[in-house]
N, C-alpha and C. Protein backbone atom coordinates (compact mmCIF):
# COMPACT_ATOMS: atom_id res chain seq x y z
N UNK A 1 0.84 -1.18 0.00
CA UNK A 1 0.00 0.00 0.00
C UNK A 1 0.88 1.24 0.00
N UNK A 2 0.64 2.13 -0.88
CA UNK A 2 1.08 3.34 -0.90
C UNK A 2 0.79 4.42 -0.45
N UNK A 3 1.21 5.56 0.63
CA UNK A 3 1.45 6.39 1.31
C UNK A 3 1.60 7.86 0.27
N UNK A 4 0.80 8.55 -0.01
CA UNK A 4 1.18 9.59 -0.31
C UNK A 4 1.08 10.64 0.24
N UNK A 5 2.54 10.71 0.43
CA UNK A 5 3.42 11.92 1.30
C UNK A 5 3.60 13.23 1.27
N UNK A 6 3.79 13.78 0.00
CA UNK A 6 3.67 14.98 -0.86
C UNK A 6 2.71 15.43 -1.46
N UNK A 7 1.95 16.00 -1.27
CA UNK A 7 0.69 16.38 -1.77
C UNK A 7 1.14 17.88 -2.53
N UNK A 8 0.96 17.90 -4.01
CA UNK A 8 1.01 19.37 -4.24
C UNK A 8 -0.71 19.77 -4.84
N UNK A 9 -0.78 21.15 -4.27
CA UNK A 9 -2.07 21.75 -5.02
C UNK A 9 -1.83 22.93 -4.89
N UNK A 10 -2.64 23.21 -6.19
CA UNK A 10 -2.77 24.55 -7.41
C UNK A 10 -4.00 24.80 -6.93
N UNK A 11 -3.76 25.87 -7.80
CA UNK A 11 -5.16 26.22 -8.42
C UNK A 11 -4.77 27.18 -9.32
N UNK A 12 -4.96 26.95 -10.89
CA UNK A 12 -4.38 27.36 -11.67
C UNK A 12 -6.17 28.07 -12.25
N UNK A 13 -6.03 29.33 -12.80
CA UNK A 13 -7.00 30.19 -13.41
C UNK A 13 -6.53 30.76 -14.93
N UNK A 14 -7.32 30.05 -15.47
CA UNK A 14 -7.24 30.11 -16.98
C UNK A 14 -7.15 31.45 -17.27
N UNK A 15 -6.89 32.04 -17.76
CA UNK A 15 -6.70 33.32 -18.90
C UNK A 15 -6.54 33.01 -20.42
N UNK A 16 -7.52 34.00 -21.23
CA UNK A 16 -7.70 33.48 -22.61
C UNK A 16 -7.43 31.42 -22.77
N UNK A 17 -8.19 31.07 -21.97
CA UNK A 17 -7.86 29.42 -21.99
C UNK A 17 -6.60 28.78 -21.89
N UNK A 18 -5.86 29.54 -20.86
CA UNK A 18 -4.69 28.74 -20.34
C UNK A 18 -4.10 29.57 -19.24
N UNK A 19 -3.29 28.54 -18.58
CA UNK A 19 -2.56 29.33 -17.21
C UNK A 19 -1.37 27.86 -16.74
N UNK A 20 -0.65 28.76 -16.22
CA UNK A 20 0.42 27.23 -15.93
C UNK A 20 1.17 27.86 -14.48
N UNK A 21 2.01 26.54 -14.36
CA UNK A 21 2.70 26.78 -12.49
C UNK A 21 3.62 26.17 -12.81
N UNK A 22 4.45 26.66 -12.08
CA UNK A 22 6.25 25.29 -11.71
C UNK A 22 5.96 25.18 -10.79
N UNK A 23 6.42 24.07 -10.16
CA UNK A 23 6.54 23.26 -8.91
C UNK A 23 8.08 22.25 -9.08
N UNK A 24 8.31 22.35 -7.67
CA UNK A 24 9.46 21.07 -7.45
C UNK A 24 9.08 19.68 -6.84
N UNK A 25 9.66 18.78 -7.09
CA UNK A 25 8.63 17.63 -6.95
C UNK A 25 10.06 16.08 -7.02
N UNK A 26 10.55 15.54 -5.93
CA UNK A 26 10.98 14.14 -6.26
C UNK A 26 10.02 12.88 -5.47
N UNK A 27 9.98 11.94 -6.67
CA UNK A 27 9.29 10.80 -5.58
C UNK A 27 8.52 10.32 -7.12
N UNK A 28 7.36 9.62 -6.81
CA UNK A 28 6.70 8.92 -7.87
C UNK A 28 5.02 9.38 -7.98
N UNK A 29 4.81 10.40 -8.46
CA UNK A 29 3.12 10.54 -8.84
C UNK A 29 2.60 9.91 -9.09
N UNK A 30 1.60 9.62 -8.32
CA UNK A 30 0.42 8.58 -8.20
C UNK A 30 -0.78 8.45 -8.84
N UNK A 31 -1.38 9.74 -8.37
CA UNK A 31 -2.56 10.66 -8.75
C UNK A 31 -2.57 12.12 -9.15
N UNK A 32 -3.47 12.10 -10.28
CA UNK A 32 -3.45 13.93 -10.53
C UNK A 32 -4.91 14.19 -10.76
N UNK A 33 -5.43 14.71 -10.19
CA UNK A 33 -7.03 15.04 -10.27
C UNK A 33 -7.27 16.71 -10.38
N UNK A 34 -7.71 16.94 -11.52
CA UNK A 34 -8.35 18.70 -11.36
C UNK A 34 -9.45 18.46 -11.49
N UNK A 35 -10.08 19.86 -10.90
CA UNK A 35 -11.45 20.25 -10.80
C UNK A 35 -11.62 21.44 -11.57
N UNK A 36 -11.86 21.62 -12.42
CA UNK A 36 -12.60 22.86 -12.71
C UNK A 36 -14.26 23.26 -12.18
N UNK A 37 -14.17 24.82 -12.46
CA UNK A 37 -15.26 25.34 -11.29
C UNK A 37 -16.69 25.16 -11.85
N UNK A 38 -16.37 24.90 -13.09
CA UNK A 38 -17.65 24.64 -13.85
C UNK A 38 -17.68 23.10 -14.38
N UNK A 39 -18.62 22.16 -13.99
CA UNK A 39 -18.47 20.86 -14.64
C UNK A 39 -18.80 20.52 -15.95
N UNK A 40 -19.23 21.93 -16.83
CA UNK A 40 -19.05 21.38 -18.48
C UNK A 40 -17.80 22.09 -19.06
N UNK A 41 -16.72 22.28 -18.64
CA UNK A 41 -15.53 23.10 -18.71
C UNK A 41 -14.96 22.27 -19.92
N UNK A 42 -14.50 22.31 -20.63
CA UNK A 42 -13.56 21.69 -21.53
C UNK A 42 -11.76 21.79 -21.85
N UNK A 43 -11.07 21.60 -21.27
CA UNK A 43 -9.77 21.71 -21.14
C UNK A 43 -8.70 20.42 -21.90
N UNK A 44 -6.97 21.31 -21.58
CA UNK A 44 -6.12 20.09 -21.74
C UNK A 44 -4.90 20.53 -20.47
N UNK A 45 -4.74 19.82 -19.84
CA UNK A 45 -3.91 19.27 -19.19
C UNK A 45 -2.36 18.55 -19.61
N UNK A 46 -1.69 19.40 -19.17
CA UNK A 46 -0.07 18.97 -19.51
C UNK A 46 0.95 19.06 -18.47
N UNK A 47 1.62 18.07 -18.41
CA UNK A 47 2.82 18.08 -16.86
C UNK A 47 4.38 17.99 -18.03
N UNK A 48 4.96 18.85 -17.85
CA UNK A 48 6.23 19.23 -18.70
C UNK A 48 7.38 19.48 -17.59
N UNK A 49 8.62 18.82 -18.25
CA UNK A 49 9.59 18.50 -17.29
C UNK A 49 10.35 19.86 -17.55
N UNK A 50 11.64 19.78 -17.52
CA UNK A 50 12.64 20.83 -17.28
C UNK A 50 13.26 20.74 -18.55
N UNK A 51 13.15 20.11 -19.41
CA UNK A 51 13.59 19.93 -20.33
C UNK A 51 12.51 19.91 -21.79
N UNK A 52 11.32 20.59 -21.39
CA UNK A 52 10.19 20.80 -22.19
C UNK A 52 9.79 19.36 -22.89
N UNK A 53 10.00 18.31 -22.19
CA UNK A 53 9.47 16.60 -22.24
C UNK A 53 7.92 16.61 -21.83
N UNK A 54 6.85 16.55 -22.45
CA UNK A 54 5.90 16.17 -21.87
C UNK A 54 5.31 14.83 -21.30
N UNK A 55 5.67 14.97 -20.16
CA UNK A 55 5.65 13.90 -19.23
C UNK A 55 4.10 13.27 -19.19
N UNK A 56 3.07 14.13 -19.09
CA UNK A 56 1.84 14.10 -18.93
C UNK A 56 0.70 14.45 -19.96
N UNK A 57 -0.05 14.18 -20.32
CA UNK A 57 -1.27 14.71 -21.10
C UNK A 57 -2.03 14.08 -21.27
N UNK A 58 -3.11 15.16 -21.15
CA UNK A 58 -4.76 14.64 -21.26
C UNK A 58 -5.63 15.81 -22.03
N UNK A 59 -6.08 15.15 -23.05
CA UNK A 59 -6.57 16.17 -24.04
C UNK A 59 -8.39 16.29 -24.00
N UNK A 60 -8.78 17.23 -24.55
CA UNK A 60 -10.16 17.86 -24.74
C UNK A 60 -11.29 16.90 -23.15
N UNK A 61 -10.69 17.02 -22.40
CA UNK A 61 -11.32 16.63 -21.14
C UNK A 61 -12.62 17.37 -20.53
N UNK A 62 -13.87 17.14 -20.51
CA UNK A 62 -14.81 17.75 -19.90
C UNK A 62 -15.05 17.47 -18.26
N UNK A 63 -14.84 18.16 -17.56
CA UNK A 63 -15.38 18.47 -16.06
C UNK A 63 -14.20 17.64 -15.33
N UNK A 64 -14.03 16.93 -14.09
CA UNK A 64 -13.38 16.85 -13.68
C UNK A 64 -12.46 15.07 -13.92
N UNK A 65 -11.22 15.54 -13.70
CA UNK A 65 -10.22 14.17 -14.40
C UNK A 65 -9.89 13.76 -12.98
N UNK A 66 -9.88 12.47 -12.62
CA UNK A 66 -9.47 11.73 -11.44
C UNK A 66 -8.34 11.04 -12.34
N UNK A 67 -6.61 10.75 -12.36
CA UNK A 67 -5.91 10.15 -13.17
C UNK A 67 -4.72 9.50 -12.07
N UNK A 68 -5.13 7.55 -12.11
CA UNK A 68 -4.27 6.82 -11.34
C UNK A 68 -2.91 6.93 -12.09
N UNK A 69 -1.56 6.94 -11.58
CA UNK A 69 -0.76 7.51 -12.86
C UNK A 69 0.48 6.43 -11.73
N UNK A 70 1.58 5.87 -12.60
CA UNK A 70 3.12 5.78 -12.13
C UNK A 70 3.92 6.54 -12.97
N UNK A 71 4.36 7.93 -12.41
CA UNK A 71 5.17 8.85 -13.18
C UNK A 71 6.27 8.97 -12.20
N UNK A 72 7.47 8.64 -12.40
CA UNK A 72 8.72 9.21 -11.57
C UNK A 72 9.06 10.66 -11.51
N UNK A 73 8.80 11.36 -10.51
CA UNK A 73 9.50 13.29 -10.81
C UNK A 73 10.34 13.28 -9.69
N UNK A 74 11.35 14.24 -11.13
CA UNK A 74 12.89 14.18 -10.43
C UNK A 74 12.99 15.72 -10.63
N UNK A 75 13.06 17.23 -9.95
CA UNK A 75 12.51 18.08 -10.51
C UNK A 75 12.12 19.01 -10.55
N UNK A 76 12.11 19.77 -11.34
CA UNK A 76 10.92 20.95 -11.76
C UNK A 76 10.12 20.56 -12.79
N UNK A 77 8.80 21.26 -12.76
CA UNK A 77 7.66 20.37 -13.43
C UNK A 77 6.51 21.83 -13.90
N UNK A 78 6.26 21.68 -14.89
CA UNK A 78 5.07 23.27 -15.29
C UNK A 78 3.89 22.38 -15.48
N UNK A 79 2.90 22.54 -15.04
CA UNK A 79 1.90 22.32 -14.91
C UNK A 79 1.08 22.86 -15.92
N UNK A 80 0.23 22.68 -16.67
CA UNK A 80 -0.62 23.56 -17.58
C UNK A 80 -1.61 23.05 -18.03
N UNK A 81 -2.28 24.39 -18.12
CA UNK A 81 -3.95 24.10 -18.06
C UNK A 81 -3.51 24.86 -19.58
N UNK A 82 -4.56 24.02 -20.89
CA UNK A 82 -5.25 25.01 -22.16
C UNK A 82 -5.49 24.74 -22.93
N UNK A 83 -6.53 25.47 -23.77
CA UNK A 83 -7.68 24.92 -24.69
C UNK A 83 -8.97 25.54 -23.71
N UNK A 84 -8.88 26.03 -22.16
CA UNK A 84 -9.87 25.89 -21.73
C UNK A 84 -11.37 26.84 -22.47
N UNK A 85 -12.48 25.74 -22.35
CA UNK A 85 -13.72 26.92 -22.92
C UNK A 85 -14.09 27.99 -21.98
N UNK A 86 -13.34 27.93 -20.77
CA UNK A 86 -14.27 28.78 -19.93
C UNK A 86 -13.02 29.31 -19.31
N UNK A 87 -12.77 31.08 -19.17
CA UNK A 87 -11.52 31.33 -18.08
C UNK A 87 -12.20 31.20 -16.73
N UNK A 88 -11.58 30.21 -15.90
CA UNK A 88 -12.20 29.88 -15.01
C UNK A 88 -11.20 29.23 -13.88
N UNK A 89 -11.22 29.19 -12.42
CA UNK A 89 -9.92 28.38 -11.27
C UNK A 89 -10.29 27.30 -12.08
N UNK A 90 -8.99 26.30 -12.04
CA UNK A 90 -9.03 24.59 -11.93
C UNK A 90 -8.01 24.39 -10.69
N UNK A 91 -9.12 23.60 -9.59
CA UNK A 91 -7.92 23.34 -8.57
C UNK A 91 -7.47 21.88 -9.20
N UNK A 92 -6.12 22.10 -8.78
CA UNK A 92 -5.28 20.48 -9.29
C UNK A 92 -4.85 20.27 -7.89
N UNK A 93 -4.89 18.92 -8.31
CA UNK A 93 -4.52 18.17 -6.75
C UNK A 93 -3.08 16.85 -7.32
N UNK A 94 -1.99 16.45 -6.92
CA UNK A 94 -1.26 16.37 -7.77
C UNK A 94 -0.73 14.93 -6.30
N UNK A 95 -0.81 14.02 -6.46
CA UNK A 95 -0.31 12.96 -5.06
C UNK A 95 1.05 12.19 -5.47
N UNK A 96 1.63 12.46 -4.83
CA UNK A 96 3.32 11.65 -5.07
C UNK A 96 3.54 11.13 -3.60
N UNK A 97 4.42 9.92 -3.91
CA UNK A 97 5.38 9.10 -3.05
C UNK A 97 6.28 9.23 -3.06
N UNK A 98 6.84 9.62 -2.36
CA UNK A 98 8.21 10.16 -1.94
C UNK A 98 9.21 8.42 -1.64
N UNK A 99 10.29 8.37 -2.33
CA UNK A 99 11.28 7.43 -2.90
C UNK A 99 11.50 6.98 -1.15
């Protein structure tokens, strides 16, 4: 059973349908779940390393993404919300295990 130790959360607010964050982050992501504030929201979701690698993506997504994930982050990490239909908060909730 896995313990997640590190919890990061956003809340990233779209502008003209996008908005992004860095964060530092080692250990193994588990889970990444956003919410946007409206549940017919339409977005894309991207986790990009330090080296502009897209580690993560989830495309034309409506309302909220619950995502079981094994991603290793070793890091700095940009987070990004876009495409969104609505400028609107998306809280992200982001769960890692720390090594």
């Amino acid at each position: 059973m896995s313990i997640l130790n590190n919890l990061v959360r956003k809340t990233l607010t779209a502008s003209s349908g996008s908005a992004s964050e860095t964060f530092n982050s080692n250990g193994t992501c588990q889970q990444i779940i956003v919410q946007p504030a409206t549940a017919s929201t339409q977005y894309d979701i991207s986790l990009i390393d330090v080296a502009s690698l897209v580690v993560f993506k989830r495309t034309s997504k409506i309302g909220n993404l619950n995502a079981l994930v094994t991603l290793p982050l070793a890091g700095a990490y940009t987070l990004s919300i876009t495409n969104a239909t609505v400028d609107e908060a998306h809280k992200v909730f982001i769960g890692i295990r720390n090594s």
